[in-house]
N, C-alpha and C. Protein backbone atom coordinates (compact mmCIF):
# COMPACT_ATOMS: atom_id res chain seq x y z
N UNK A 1 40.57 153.55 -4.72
CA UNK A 1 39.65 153.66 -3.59
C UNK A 1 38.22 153.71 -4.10
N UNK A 2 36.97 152.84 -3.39
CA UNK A 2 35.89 152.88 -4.24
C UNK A 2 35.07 154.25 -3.51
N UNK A 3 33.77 154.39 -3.84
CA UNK A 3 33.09 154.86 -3.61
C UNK A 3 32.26 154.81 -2.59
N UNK A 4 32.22 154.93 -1.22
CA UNK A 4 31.59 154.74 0.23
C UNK A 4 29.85 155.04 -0.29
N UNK A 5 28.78 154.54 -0.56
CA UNK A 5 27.54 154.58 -0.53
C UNK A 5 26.82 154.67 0.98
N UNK A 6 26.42 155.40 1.75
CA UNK A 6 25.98 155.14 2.88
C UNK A 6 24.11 154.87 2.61
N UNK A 7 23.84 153.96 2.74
CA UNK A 7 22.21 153.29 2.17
C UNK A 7 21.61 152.94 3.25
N UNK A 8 20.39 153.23 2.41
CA UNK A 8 18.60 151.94 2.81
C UNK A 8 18.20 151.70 1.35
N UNK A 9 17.53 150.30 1.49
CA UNK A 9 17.23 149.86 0.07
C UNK A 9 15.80 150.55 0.10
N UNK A 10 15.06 151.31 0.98
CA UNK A 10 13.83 152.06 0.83
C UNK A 10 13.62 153.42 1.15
N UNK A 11 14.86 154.06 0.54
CA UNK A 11 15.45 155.69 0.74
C UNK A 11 15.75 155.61 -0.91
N UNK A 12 15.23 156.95 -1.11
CA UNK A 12 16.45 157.33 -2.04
C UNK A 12 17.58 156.93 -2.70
N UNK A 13 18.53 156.44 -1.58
CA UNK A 13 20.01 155.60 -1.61
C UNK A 13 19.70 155.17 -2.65
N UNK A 14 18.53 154.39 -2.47
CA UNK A 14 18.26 152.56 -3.71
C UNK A 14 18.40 153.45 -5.06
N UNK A 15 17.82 154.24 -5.45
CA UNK A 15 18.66 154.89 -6.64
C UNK A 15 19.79 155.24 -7.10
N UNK A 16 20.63 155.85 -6.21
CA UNK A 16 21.96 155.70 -6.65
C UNK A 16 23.11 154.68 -6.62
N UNK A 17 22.25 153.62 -6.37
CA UNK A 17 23.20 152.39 -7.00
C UNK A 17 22.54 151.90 -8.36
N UNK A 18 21.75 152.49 -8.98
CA UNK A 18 21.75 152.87 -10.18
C UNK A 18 22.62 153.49 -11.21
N UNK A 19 23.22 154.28 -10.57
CA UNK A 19 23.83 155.68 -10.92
C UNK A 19 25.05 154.95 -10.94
N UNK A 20 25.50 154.53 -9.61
CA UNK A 20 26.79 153.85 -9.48
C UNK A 20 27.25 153.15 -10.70
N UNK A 21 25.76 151.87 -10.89
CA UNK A 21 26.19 150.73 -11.54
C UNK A 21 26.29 151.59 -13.27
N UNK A 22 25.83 152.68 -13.49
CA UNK A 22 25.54 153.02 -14.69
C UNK A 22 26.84 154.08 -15.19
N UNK A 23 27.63 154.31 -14.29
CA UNK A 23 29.09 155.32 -14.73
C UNK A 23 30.41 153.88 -14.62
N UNK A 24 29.78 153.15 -13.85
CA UNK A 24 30.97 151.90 -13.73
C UNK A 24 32.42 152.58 -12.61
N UNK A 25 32.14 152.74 -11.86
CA UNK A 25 32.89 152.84 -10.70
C UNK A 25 33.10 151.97 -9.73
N UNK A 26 34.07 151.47 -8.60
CA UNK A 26 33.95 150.68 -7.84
C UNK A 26 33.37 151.32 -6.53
N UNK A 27 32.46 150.44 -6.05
CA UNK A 27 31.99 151.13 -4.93
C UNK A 27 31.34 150.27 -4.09
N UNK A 28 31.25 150.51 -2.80
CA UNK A 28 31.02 149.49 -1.41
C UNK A 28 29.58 150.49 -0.84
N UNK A 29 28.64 149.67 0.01
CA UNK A 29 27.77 150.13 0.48
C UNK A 29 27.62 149.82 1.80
N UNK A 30 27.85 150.99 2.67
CA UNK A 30 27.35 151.26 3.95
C UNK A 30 25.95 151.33 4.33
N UNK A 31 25.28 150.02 5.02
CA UNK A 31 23.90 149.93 5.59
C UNK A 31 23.79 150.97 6.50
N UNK A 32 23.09 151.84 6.76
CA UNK A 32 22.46 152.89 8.08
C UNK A 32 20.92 152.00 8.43
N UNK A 33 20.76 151.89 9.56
CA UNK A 33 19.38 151.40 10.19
C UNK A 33 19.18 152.51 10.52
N UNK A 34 18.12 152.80 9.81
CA UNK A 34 17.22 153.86 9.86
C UNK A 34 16.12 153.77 11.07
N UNK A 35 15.90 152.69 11.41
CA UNK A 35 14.93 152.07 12.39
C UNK A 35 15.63 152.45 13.25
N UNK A 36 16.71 152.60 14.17
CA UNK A 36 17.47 152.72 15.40
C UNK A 36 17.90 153.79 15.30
N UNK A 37 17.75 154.71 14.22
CA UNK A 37 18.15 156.17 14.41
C UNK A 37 19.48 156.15 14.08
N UNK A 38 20.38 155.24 13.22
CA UNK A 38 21.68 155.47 12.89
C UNK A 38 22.14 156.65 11.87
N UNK A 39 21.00 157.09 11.45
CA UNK A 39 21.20 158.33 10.42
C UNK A 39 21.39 159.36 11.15
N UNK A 40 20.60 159.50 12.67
CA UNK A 40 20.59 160.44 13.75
C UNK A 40 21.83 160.70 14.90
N UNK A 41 22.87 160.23 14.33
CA UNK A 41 24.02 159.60 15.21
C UNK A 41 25.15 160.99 15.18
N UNK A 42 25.41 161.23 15.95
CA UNK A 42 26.93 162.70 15.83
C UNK A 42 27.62 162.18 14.68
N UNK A 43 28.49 161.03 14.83
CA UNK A 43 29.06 160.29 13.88
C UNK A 43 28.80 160.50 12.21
N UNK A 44 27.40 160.13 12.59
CA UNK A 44 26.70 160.25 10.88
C UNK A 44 26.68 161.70 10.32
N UNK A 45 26.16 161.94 11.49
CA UNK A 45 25.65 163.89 11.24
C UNK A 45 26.91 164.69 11.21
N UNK A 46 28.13 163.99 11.12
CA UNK A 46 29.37 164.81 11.19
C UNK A 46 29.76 164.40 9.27
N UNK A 47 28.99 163.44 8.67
CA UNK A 47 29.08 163.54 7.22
C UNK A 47 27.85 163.90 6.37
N UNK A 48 26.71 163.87 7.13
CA UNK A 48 25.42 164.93 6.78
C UNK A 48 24.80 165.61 7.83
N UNK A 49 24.70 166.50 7.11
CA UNK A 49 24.25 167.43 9.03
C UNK A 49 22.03 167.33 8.57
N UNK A 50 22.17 166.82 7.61
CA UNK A 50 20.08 166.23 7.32
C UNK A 50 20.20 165.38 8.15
N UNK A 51 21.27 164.51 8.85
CA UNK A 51 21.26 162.67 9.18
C UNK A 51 20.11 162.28 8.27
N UNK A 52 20.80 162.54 7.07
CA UNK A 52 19.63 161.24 6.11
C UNK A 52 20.50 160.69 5.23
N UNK A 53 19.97 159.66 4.03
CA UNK A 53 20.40 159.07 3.32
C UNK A 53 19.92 159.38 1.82
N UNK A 54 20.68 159.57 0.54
CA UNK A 54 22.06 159.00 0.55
C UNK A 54 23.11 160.27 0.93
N UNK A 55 24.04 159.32 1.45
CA UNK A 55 25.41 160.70 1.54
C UNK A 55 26.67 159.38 0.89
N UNK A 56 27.45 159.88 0.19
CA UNK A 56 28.71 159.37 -0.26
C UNK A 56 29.86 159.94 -0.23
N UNK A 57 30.79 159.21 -0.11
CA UNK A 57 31.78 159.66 0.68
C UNK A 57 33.13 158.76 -0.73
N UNK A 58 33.64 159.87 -1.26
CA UNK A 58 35.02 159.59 -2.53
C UNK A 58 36.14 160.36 -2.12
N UNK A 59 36.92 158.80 -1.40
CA UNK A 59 38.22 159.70 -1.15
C UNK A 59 38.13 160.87 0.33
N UNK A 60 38.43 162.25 -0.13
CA UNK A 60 38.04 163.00 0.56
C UNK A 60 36.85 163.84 0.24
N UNK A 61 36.30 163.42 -0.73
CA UNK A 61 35.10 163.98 -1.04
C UNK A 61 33.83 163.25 -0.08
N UNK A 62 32.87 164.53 0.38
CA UNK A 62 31.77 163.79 1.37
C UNK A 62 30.25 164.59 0.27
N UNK A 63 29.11 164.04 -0.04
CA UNK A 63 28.03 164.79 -1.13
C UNK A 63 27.09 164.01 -0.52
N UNK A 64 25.99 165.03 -0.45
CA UNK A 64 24.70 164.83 -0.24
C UNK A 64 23.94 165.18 -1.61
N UNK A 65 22.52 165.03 -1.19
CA UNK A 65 21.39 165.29 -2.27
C UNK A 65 21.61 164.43 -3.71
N UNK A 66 20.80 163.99 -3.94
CA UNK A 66 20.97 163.23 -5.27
C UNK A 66 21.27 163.87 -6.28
N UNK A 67 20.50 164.61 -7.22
CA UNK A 67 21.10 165.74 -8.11
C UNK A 67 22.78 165.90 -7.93
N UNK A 68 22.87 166.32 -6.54
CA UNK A 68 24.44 166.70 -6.63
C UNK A 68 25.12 165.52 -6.85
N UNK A 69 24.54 164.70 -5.92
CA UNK A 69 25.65 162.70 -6.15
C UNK A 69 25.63 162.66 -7.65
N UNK A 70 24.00 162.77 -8.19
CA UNK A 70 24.36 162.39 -9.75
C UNK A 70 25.33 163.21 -10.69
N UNK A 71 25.06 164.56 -10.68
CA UNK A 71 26.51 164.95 -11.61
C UNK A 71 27.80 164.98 -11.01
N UNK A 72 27.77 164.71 -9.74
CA UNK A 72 29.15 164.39 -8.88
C UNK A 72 29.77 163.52 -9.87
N UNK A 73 28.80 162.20 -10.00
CA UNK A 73 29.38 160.86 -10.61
C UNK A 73 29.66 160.77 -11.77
N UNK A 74 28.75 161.66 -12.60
CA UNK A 74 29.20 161.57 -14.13
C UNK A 74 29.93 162.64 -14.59
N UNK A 75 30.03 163.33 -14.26
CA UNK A 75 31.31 164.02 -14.12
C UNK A 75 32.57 163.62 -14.52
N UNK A 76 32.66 162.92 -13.00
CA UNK A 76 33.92 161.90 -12.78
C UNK A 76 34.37 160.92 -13.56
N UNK A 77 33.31 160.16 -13.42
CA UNK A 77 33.60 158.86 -13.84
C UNK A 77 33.09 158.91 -15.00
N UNK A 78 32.36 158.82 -16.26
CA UNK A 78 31.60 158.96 -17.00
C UNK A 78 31.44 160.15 -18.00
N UNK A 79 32.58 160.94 -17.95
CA UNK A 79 32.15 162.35 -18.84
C UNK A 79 32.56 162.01 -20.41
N UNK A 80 31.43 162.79 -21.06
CA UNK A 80 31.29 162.61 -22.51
C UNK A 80 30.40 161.40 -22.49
N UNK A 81 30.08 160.53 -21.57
CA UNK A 81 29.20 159.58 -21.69
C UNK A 81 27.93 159.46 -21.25
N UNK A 82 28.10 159.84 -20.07
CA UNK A 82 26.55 159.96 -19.04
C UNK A 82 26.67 161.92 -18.83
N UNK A 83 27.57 162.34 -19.16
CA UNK A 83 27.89 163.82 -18.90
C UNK A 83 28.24 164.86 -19.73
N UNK A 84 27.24 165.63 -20.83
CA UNK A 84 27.99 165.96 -21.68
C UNK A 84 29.06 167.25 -20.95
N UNK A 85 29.91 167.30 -22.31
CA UNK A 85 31.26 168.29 -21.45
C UNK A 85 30.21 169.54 -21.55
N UNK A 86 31.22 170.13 -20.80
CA UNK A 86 30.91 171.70 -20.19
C UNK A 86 30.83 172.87 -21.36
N UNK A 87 31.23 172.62 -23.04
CA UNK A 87 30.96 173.50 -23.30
C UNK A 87 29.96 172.62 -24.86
N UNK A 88 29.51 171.63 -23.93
CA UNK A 88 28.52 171.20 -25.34
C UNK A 88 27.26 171.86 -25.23
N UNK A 89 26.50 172.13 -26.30
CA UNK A 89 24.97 172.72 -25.92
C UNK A 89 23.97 171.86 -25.56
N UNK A 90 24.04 170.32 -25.14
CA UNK A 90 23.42 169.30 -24.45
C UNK A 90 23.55 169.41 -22.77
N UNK A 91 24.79 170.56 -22.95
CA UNK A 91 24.97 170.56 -20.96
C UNK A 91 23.76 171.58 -20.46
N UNK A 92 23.16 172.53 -21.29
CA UNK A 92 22.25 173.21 -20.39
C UNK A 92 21.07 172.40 -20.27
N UNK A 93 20.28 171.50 -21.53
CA UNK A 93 19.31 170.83 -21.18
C UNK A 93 19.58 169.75 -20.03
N UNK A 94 20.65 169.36 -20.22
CA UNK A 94 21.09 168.49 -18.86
C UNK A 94 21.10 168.82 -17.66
N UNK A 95 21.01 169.90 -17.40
CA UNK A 95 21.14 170.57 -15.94
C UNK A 95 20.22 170.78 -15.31
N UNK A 96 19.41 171.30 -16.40
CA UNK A 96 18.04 171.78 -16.17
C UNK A 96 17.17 170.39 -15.60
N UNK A 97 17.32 169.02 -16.68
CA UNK A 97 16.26 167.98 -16.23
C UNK A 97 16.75 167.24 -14.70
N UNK A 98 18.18 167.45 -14.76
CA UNK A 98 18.71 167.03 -13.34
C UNK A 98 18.21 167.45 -12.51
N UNK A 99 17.94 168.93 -12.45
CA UNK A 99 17.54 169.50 -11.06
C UNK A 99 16.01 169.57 -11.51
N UNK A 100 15.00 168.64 -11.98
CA UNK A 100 13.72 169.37 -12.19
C UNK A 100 13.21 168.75 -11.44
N UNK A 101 13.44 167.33 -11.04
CA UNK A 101 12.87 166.85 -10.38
C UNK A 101 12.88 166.99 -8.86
N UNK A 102 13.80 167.47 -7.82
CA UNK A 102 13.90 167.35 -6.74
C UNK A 102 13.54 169.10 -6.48
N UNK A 103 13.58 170.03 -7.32
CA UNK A 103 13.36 171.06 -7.33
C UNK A 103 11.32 171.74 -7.79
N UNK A 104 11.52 170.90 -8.83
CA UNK A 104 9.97 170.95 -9.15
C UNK A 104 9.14 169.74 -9.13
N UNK A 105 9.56 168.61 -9.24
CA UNK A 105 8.52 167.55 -9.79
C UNK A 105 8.15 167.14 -8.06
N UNK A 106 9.40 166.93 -7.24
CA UNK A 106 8.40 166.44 -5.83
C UNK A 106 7.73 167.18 -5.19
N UNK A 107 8.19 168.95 -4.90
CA UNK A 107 7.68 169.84 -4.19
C UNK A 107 5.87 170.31 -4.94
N UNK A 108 5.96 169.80 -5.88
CA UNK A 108 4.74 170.38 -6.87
C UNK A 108 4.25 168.88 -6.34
N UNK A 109 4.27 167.64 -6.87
CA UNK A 109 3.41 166.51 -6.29
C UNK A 109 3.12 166.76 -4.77
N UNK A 110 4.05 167.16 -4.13
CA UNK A 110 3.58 167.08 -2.72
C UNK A 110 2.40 167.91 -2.19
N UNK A 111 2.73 169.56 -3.21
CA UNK A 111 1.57 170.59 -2.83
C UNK A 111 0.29 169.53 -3.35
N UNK A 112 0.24 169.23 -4.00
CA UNK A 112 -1.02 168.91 -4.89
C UNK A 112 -1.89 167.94 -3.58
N UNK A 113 -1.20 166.87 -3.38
CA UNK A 113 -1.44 165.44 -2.95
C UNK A 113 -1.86 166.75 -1.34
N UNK A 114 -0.97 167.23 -0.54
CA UNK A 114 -1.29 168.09 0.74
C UNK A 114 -2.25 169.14 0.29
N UNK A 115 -2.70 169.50 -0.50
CA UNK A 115 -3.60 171.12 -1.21
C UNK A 115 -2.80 171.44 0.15
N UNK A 116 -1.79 171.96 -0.52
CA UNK A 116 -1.09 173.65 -0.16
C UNK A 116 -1.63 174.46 0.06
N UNK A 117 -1.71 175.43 0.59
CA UNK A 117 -1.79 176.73 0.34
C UNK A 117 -0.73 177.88 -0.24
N UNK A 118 -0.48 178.10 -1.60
CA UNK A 118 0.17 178.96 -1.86
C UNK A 118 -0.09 179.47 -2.79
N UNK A 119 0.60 180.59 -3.32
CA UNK A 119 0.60 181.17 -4.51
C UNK A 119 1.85 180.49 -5.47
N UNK A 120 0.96 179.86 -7.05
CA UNK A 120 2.10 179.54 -7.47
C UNK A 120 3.46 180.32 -7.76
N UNK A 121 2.83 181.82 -8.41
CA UNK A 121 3.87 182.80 -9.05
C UNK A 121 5.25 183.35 -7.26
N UNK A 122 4.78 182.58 -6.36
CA UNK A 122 6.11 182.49 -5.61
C UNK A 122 6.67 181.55 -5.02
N UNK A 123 5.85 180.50 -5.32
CA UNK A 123 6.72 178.93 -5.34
C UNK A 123 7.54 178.45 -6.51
N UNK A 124 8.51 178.05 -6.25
CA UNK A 124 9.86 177.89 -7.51
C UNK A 124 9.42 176.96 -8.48
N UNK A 125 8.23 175.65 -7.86
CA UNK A 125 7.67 174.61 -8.73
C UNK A 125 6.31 175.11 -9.73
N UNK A 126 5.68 176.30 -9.22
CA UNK A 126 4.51 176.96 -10.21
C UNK A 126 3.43 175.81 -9.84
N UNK A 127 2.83 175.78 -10.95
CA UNK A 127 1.36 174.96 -10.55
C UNK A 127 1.50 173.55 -11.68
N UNK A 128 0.99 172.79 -10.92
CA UNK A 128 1.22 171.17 -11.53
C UNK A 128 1.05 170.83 -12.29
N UNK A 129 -0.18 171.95 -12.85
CA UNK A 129 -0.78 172.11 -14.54
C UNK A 129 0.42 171.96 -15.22
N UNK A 130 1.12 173.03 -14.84
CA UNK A 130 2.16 173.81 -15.42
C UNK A 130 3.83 172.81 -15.77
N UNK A 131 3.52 171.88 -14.51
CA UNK A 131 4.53 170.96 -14.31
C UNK A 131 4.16 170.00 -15.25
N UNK A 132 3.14 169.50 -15.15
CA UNK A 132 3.02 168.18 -16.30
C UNK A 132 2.85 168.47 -17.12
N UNK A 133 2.79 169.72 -17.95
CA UNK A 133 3.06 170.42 -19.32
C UNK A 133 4.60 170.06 -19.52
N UNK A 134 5.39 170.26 -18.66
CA UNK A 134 6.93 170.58 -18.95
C UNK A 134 7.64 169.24 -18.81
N UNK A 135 6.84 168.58 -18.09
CA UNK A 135 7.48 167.08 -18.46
C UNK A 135 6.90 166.04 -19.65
N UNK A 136 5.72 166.54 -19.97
CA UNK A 136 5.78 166.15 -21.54
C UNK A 136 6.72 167.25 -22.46
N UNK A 137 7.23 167.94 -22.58
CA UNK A 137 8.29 168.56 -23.16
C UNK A 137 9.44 167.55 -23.01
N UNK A 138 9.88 167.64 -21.95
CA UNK A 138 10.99 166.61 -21.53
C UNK A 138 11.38 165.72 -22.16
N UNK A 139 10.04 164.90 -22.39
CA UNK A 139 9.86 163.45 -22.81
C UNK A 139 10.01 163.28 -24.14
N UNK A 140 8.73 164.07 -24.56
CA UNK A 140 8.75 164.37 -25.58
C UNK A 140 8.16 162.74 -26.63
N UNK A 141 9.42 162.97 -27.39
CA UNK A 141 9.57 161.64 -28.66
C UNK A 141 10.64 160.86 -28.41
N UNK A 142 11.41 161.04 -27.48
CA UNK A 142 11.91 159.98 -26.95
C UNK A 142 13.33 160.47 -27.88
N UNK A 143 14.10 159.09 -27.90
CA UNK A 143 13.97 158.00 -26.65
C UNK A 143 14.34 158.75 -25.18
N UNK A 144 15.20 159.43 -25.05
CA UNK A 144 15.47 159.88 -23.83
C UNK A 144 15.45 161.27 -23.53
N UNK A 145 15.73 162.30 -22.63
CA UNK A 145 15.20 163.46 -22.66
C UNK A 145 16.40 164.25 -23.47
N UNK A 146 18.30 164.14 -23.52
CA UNK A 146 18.67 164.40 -24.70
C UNK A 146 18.41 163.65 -25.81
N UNK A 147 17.29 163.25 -26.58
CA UNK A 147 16.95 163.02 -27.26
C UNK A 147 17.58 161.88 -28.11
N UNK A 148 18.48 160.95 -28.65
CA UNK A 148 19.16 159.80 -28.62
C UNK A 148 20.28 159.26 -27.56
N UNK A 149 20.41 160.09 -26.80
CA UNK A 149 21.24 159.79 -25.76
C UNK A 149 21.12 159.72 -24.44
N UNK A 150 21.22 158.87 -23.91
CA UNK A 150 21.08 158.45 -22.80
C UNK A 150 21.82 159.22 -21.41
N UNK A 151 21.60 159.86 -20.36
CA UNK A 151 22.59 160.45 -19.47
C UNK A 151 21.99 160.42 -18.21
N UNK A 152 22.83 161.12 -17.45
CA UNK A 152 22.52 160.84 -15.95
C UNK A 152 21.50 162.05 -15.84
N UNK A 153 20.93 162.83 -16.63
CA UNK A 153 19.67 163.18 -16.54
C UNK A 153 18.51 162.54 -16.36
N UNK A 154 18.48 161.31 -17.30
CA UNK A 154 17.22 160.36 -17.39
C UNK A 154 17.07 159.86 -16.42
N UNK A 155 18.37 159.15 -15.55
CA UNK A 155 18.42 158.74 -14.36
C UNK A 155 17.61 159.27 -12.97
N UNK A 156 18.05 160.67 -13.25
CA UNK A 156 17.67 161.61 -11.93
C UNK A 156 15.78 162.21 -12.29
N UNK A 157 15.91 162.40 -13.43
CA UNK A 157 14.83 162.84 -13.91
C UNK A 157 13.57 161.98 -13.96
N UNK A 158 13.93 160.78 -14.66
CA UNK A 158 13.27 159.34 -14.86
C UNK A 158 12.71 158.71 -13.79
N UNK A 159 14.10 158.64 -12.55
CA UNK A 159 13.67 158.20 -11.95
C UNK A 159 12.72 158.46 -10.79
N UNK A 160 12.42 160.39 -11.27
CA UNK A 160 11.86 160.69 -10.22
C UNK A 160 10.10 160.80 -10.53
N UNK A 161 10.30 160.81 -11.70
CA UNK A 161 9.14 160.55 -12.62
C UNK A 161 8.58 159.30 -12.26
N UNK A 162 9.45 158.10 -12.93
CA UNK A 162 8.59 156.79 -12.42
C UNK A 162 8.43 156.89 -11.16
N UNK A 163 8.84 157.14 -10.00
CA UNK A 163 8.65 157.35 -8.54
C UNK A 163 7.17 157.66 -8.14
N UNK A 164 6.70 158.80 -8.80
CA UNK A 164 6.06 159.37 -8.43
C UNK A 164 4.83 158.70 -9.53
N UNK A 165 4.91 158.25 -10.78
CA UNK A 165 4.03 157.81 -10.88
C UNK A 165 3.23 156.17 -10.11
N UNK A 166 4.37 156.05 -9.71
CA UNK A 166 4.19 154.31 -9.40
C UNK A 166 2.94 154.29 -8.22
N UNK A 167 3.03 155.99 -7.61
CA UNK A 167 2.35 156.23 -5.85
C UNK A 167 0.71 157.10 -6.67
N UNK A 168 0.99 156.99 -7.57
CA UNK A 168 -0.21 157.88 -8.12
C UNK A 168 -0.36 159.54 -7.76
N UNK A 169 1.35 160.02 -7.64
CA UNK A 169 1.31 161.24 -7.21
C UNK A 169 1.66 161.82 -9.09
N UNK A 170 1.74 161.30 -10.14
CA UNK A 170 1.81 162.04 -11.93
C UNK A 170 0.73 160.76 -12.32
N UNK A 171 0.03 161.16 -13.25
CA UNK A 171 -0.68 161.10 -14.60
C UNK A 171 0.32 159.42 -15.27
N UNK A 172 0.16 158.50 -15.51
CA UNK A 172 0.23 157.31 -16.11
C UNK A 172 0.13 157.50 -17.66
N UNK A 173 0.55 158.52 -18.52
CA UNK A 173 0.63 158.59 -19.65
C UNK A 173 0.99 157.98 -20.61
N UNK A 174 0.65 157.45 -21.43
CA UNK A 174 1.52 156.54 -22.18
C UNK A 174 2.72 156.64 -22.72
N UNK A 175 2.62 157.45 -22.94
CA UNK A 175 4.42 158.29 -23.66
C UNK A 175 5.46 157.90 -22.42
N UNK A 176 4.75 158.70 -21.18
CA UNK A 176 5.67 158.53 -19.64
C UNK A 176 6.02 157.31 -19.59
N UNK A 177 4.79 156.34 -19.55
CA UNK A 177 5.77 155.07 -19.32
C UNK A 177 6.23 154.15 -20.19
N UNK A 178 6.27 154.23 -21.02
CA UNK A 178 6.92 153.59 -22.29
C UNK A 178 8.57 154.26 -21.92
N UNK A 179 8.85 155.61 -21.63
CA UNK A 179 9.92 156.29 -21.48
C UNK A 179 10.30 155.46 -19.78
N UNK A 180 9.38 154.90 -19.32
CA UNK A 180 9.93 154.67 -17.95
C UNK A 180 10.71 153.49 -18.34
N UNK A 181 9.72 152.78 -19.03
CA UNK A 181 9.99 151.31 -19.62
C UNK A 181 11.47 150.88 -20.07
N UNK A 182 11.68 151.78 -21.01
CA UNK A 182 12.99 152.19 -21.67
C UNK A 182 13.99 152.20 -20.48
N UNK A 183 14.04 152.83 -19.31
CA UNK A 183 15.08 153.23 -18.15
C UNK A 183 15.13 151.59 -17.39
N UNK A 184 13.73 151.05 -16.95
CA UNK A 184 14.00 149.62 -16.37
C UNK A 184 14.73 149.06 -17.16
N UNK A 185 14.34 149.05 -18.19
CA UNK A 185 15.16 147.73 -19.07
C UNK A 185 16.74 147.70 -19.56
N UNK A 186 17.34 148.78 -18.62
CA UNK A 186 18.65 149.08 -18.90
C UNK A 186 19.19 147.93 -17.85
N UNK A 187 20.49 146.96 -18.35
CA UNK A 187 20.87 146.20 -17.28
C UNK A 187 21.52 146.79 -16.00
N UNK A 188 21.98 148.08 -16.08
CA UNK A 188 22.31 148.91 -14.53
C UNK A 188 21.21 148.75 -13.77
N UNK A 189 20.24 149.18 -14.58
CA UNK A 189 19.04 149.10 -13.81
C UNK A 189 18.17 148.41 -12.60
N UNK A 190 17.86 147.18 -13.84
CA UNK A 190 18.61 145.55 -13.23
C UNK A 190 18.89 145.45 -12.25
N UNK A 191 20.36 145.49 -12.43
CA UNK A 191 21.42 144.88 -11.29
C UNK A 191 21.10 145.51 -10.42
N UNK A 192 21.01 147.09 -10.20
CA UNK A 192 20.14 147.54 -8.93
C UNK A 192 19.29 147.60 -8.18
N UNK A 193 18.25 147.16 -8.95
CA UNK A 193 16.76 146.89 -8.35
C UNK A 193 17.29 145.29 -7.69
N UNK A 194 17.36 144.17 -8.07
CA UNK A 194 18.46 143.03 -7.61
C UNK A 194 18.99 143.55 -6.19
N UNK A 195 20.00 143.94 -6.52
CA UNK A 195 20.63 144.66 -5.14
C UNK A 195 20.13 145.11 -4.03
N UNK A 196 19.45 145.98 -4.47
CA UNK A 196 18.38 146.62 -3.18
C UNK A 196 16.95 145.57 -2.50
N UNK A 197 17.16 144.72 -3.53
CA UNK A 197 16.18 143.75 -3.03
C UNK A 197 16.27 142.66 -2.09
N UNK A 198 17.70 142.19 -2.22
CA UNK A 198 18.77 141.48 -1.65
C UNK A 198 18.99 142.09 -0.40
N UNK A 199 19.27 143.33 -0.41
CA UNK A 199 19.58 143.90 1.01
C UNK A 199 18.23 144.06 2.30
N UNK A 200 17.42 144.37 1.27
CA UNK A 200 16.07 144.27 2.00
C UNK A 200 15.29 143.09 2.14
N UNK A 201 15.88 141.79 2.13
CA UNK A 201 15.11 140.68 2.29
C UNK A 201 16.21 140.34 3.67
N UNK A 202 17.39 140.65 3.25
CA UNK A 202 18.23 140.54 4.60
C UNK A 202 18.14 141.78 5.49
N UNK A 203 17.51 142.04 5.53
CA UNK A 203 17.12 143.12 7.01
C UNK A 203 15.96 142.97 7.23
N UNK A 204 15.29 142.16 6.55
CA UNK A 204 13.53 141.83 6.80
C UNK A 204 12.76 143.57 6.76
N UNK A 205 13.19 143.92 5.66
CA UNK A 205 12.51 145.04 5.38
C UNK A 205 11.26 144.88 4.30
């Protein structure tokens, strides 16, 4: 049984057929028109109660949020490869860069780009200073953030990085994108950006 993707090629979704193509699973993609409110539907909202996208659906398994889809998948499909096991000492740095981005890297771009009002020492993301200190840590010397190995960290992490630099919400560093550089040029990559492009020329998006 493959993997149910419920998508927009200009959501989120469009990343995790990245993810997909990069653990090697079989998997089918469910269009949502977001334009007509199909994300907003009982139907939908009875497999995400956000009605947003992505939500995937394995088997009897139903997962929201990316972070979670991504170690959902490598996990599964992919462990020891995109996942180190559970009692390697590569799994805590892995956890950590998985969740940095949807936890710190967008909520911190967003304060910045909106001037927030808050105090950093009780926001979970701290101050942006503080953030783009820790993602040059990350990065580092490369090549990837476990450091010769490639995982569904870089993915989640990477991709939230290039994201945000592409909108001019991070710093264009050279290190950053040379490290971004490295993630396009993976053929999963590829084939996904392809994909999502395909879908969005056929919906006239």
């Amino acid at each position: 049984m493959s993997v149910v993707l419920y998508h927009h090629p200009r959501t989120r979704a469009a990343n995790i057929i990245w993810l997909l193509e990069e653990v090697g699973c079989e998997y089918t993609l469910e269009y949502v028109e977001l334009q007509q409110g199909a994300q907003k539907t009982d139907a939908f909202k009875a497999l995400n109660t956000m009605g947003k996208v992505p939500t995937v659906v394995d088997g009897e398994v139903v997962l929201a949020e990316v972070a979670a889809i991504g170690m959902y998948l490598a996990d599964k499909y992919a462990p020891g490869r995109l996942a180190p096991a559970l009692d390697a000492p590569q799994r805590a740095p892995y956890l950590r860069w998985i969740c940095y981005g949807p936890s710190v890297i967008e909520p911190g771009c967003m304060a910045k780009a909106g001037n927030w009002d808050f105090k950093p020492q009780s926001a979970g993301w701290g101050t942006y200073e503080e953030m783009v200190d820790t993602i040059d840590l990350a990065i580092g010397e490369g090549p990837f953030v476990l450091g010769d190995t490639f995982s569904m960290a870089d993915m989640l992490f990477g991709g939230t990085v290039g994201w945000m630099m592409m909108f001019g919400m991070l710093p264009k560093k050279p290190a950053w994108e040379a490290y971004i550089e490295r993630l396009n040029a993976r053929p999963a990559r590829q084939k996904a950006r392809a994909i999502n492009e395909k879908i969005a020329a056929e919906h006239g998006l």
